[in-house]
Every structure is written in structure tokens, then in C-alpha cells.
PDB file of N, CA and C in Angstrom:
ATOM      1  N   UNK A   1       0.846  -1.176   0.000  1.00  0.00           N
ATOM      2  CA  UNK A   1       0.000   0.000   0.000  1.00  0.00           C
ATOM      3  C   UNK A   1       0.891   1.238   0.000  1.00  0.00           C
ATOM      4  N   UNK A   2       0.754   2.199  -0.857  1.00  0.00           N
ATOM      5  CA  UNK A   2       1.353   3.230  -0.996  1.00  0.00           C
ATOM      6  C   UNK A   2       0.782   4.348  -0.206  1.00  0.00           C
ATOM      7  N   UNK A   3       1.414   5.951  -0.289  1.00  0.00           N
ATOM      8  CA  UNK A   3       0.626   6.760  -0.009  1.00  0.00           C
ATOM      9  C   UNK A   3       0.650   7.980  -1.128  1.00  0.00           C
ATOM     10  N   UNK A   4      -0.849   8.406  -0.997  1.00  0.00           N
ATOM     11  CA  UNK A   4      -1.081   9.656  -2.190  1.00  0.00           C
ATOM     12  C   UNK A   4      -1.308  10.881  -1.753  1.00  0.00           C
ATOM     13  N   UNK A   5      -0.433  12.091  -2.263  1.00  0.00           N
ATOM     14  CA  UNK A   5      -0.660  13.092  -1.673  1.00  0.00           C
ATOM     15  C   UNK A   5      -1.585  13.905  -2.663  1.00  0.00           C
ATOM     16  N   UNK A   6      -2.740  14.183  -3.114  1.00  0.00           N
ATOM     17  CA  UNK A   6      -3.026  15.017  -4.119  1.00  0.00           C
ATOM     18  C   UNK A   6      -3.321  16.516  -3.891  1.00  0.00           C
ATOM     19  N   UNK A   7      -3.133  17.463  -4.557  1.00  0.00           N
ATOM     20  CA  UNK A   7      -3.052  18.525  -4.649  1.00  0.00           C
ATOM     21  C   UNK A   7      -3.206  19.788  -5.698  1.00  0.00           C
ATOM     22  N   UNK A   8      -4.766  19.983  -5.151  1.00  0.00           N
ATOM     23  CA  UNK A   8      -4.904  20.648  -6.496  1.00  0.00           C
ATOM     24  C   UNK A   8      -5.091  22.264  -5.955  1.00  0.00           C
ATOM     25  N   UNK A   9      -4.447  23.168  -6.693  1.00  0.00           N
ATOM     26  CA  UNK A   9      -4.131  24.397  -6.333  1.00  0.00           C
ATOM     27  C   UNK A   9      -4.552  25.619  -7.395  1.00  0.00           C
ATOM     28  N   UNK A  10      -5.577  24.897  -8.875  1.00  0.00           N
ATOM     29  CA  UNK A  10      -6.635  26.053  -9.576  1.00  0.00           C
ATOM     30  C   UNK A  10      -7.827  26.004  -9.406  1.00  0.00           C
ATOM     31  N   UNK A  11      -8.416  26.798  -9.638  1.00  0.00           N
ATOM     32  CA  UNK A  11     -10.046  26.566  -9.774  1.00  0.00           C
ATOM     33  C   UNK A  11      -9.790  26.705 -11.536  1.00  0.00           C
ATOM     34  N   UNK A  12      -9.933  25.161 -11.769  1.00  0.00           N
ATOM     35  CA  UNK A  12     -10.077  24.719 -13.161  1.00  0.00           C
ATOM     36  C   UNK A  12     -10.733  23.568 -13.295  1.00  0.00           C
ATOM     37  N   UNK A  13     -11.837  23.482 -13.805  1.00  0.00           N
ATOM     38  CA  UNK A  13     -12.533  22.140 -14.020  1.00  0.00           C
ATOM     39  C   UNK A  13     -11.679  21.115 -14.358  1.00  0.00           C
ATOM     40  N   UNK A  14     -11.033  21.079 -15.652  1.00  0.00           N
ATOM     41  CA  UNK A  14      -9.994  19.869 -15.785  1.00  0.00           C
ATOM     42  C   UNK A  14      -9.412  19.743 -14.547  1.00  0.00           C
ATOM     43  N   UNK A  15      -8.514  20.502 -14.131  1.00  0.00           N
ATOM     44  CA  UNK A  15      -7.610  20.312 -12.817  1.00  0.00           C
ATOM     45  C   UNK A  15      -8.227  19.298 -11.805  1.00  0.00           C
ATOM     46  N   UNK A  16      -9.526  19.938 -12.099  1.00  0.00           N
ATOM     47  CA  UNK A  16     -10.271  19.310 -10.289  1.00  0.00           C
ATOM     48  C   UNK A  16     -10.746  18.099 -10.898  1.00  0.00           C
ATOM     49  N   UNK A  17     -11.274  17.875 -12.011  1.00  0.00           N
ATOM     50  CA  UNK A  17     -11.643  16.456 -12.493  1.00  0.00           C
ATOM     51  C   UNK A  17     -10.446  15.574 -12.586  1.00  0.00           C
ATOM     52  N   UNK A  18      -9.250  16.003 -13.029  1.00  0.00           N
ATOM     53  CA  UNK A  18      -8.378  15.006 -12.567  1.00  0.00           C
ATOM     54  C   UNK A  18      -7.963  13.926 -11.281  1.00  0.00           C
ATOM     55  N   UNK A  19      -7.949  15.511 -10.821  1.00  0.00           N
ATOM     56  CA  UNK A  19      -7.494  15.550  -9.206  1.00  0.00           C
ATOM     57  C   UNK A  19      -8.278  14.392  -8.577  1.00  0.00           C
ATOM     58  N   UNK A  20      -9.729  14.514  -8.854  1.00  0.00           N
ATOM     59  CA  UNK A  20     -10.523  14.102  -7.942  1.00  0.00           C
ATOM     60  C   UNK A  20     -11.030  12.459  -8.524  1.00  0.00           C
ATOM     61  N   UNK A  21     -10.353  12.503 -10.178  1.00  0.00           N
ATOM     62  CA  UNK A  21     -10.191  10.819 -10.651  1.00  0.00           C
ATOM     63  C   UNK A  21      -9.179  10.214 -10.454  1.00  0.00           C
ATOM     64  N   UNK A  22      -7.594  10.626 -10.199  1.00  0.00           N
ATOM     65  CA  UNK A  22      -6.607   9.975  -9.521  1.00  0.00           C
ATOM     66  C   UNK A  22      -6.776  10.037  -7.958  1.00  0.00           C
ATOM     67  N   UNK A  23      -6.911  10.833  -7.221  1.00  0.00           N
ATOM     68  CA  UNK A  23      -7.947  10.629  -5.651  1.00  0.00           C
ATOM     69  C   UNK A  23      -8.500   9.304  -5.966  1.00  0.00           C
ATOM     70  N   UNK A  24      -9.684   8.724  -6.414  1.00  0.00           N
ATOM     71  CA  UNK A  24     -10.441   7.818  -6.444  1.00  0.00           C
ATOM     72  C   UNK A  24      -9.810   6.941  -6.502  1.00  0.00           C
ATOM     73  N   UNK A  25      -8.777   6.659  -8.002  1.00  0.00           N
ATOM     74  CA  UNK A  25      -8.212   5.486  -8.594  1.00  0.00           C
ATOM     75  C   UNK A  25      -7.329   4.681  -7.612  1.00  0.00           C
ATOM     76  N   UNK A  26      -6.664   5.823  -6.424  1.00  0.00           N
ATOM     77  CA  UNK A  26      -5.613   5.386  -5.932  1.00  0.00           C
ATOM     78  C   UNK A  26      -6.521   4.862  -4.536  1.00  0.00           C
ATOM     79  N   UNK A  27      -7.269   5.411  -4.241  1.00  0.00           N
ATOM     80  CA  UNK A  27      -8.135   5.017  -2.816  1.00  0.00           C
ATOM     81  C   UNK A  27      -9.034   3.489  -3.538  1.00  0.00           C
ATOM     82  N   UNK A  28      -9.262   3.352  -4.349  1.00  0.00           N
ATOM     83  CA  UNK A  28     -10.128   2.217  -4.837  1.00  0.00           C
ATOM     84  C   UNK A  28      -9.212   1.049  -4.904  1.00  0.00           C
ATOM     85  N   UNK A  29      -7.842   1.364  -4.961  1.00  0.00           N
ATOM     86  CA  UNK A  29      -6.444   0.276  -5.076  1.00  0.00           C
ATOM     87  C   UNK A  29      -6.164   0.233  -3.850  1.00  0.00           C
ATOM     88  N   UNK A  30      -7.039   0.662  -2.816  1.00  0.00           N
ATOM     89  CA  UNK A  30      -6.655   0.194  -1.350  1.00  0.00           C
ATOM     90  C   UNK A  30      -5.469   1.471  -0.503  1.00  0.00           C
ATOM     91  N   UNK A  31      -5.202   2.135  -1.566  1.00  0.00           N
ATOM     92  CA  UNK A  31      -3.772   3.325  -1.090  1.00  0.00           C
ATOM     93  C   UNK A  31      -4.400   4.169  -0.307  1.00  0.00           C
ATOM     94  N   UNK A  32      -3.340   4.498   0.959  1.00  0.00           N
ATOM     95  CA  UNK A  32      -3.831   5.713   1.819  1.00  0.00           C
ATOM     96  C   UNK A  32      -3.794   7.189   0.681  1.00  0.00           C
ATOM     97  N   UNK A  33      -4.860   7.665   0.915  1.00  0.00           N
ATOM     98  CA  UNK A  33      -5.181   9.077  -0.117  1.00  0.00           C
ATOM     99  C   UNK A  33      -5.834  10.068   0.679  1.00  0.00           C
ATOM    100  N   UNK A  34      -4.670  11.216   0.436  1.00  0.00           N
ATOM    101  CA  UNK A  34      -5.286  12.044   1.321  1.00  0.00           C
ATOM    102  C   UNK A  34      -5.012  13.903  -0.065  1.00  0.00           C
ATOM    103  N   UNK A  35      -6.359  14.808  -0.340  1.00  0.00           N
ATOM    104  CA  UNK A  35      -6.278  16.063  -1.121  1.00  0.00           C
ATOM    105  C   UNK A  35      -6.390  16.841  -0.203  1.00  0.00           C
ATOM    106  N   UNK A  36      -5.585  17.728  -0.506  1.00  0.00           N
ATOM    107  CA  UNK A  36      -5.187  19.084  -0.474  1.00  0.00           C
ATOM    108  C   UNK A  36      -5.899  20.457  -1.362  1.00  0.00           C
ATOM    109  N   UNK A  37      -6.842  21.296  -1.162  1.00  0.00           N
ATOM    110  CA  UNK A  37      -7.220  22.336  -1.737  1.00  0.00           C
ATOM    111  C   UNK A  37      -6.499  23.821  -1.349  1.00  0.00           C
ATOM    112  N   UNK A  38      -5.778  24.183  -2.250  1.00  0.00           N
ATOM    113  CA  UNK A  38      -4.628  25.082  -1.896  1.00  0.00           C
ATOM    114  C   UNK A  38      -4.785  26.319  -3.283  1.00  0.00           C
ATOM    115  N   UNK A  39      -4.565  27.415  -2.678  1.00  0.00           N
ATOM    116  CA  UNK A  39      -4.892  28.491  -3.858  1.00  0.00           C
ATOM    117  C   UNK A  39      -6.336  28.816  -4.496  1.00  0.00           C
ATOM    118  N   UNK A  40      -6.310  29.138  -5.721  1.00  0.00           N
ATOM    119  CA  UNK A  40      -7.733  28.862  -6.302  1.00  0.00           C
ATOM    120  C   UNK A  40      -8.184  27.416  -6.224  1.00  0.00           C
ATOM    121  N   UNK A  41      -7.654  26.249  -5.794  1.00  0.00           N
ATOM    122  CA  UNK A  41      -8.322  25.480  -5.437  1.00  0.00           C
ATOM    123  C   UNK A  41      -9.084  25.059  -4.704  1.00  0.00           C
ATOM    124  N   UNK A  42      -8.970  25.954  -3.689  1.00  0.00           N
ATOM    125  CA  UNK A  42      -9.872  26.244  -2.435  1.00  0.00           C
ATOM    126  C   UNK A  42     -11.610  26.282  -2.644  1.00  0.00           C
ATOM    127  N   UNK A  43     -11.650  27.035  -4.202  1.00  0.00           N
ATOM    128  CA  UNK A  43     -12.782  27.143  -4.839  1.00  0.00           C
ATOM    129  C   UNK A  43     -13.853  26.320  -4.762  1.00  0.00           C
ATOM    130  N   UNK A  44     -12.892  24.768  -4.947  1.00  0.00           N
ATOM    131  CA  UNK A  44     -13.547  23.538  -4.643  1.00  0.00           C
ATOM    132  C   UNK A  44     -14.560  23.586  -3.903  1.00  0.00           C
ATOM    133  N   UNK A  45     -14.289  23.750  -2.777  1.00  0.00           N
ATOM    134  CA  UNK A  45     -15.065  23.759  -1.736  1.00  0.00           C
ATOM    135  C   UNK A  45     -16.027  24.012  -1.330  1.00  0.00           C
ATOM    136  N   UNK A  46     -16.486  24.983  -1.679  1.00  0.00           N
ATOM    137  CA  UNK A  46     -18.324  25.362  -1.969  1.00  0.00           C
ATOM    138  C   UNK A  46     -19.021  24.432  -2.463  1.00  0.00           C
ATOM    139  N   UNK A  47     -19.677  24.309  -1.897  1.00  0.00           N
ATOM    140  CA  UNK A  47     -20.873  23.049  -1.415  1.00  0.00           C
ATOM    141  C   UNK A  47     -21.974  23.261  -2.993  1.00  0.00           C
ATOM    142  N   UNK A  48     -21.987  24.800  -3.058  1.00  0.00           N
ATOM    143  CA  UNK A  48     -23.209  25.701  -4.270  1.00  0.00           C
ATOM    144  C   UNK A  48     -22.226  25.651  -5.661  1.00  0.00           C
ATOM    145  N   UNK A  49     -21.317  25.159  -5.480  1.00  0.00           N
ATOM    146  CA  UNK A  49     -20.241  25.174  -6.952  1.00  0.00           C
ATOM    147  C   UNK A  49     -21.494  24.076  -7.845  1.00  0.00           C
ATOM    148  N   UNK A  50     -20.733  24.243  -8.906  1.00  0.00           N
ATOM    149  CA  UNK A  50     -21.455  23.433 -10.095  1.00  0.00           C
ATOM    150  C   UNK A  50     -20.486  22.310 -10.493  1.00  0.00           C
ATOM    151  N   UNK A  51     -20.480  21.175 -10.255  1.00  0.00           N
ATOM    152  CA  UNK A  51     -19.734  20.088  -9.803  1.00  0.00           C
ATOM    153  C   UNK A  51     -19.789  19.126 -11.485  1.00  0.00           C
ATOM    154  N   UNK A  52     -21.245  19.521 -11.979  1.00  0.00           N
ATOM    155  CA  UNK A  52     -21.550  18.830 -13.341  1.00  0.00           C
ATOM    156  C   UNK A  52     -20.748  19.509 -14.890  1.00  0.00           C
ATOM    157  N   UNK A  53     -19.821  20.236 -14.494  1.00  0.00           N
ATOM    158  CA  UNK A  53     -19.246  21.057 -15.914  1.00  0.00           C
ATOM    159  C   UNK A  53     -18.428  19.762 -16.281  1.00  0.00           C
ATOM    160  N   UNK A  54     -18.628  19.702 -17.652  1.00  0.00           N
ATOM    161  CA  UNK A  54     -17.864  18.525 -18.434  1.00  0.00           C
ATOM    162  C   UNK A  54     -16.706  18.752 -18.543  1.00  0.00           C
ATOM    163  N   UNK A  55     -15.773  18.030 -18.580  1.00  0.00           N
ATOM    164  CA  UNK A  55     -14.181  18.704 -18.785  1.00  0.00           C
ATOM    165  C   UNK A  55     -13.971  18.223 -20.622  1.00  0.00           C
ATOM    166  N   UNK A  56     -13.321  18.588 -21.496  1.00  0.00           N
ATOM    167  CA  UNK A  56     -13.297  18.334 -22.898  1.00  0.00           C
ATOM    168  C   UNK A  56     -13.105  16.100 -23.056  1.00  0.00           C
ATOM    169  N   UNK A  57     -12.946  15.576 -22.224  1.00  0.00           N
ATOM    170  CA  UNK A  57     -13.204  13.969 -22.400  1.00  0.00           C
ATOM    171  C   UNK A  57     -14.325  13.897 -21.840  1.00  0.00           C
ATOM    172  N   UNK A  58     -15.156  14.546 -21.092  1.00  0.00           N
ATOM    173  CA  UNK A  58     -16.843  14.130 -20.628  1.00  0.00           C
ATOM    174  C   UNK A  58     -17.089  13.733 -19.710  1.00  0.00           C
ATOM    175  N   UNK A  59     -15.746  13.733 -18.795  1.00  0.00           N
ATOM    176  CA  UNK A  59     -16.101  13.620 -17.382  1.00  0.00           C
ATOM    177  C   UNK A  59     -16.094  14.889 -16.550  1.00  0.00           C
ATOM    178  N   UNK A  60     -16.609  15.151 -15.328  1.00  0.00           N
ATOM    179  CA  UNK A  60     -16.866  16.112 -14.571  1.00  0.00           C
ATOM    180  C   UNK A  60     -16.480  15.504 -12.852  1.00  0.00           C
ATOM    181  N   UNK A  61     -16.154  16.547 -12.494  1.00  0.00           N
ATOM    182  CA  UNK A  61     -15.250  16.532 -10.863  1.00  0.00           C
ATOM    183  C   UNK A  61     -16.879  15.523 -10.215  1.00  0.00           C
ATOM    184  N   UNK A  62     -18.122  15.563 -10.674  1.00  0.00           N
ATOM    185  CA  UNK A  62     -18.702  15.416  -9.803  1.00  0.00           C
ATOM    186  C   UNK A  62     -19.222  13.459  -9.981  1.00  0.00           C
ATOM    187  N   UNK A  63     -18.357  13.271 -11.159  1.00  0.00           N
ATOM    188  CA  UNK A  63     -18.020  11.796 -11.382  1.00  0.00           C
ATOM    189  C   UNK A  63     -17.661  11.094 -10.388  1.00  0.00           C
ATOM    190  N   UNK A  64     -16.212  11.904  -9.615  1.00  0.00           N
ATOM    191  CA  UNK A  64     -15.397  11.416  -8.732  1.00  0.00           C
ATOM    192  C   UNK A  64     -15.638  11.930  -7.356  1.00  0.00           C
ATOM    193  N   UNK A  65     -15.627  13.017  -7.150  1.00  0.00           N
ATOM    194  CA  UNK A  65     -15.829  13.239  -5.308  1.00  0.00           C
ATOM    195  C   UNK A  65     -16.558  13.300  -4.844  1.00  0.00           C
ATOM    196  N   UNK A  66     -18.091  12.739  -5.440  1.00  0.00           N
ATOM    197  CA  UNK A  66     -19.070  11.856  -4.677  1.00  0.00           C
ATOM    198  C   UNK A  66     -18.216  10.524  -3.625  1.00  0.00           C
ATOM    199  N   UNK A  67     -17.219  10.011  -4.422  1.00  0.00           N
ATOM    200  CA  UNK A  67     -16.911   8.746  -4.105  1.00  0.00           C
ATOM    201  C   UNK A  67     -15.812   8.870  -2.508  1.00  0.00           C
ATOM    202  N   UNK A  68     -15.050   9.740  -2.990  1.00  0.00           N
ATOM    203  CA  UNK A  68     -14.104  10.431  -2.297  1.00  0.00           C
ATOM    204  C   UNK A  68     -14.853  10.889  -0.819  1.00  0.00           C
ATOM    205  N   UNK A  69     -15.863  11.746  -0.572  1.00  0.00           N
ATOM    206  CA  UNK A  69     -16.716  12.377   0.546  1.00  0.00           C
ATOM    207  C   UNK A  69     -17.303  10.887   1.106  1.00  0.00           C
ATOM    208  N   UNK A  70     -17.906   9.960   0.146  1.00  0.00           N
ATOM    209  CA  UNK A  70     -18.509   8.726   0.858  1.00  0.00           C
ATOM    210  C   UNK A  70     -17.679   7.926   1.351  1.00  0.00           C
ATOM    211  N   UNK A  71     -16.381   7.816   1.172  1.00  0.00           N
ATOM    212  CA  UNK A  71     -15.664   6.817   1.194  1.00  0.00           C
ATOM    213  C   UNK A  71     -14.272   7.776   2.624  1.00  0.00           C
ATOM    214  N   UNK A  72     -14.977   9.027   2.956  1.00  0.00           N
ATOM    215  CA  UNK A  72     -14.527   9.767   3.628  1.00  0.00           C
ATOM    216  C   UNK A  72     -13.007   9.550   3.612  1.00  0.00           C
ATOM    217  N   UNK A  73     -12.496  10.351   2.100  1.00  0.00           N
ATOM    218  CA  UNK A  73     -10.969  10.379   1.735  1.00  0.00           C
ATOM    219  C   UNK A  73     -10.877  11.970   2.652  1.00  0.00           C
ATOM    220  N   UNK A  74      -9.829  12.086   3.125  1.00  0.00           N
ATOM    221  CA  UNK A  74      -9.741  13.372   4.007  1.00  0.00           C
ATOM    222  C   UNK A  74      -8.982  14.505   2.899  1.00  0.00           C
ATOM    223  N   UNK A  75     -10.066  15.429   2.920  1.00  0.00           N
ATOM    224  CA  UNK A  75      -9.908  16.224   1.453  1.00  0.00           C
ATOM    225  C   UNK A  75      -9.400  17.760   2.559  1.00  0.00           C
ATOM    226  N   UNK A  76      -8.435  18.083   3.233  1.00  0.00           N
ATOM    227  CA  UNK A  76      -8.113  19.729   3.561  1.00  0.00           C
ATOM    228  C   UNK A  76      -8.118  20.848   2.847  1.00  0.00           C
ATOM    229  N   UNK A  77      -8.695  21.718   3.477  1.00  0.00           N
ATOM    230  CA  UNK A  77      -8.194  23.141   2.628  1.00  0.00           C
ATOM    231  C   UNK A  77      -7.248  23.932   3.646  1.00  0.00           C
TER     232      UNK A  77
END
């Protein structure tokens, strides 16, 4: 078991859809995973954000950190 530090530091849809599909990938492989919201990434965090914006492949942040919050990955700002 490894450990994952992720860290996302824009308020950019791609960014955060990444972020928040390697978060998953690595917590679903059993790895301790722990995100970081730092800078405009902080943005994240609003509960009233719009979580459904497609990123240009058709996934959206709100694909992944449903899974992440249920699976209570410890996400800091």
C-alpha cells in the first residue's frame, strides 16, 4: 500500500476532475489518499459550486468526489 498526496491548487474544471479521478483510482487500489485544496483550489469547496461542468473527455469533478466524501478520503483546505 502506498501513499497519495493530491493537490490541487486552480479553480479549473480539468484540474479538479483530474485531481478528484486519480484521488479515487488510488483510494479504490486500497492506497492511503489524502487532497489538499490550496490556492484557487480552495474554490472547490463550496458546497453551491457546479460540480456537473464537463471537462473536454466528458467527465466532470462530480463523477469522482461523490466517491471520495462517501468513502470519507480526508480532502483539507
Amino acid at each position: 500500500m502506498a501513499n497519495f498526496l493530491f493537490v490541487l491548487s486552480k479553480d479549473d474544471n480539468e484540474a479538479a476532475t483530474r485531481c478528484f479521478q486519480f484521488a479515487k483510482i488510488a483510494h479504490s487500489k486500497d492506497h492511503n489518499v489524502n487532497v489538499f485544496l490550496i490556492d484557487g483550489g480552495v474554490m472547490w469547496a463550496d458546497k453551491e459550486r457546479n460540480m456537473d461542468i464537463k471537462s473536454p473527455t466528458g467527465d466532470c469533478p462530480n463523477d469522482y468526489l461523490p466517491y471520495l466524501v462517501e468513502k470519507e478520503v480526508p480532502i483539507g483546505v
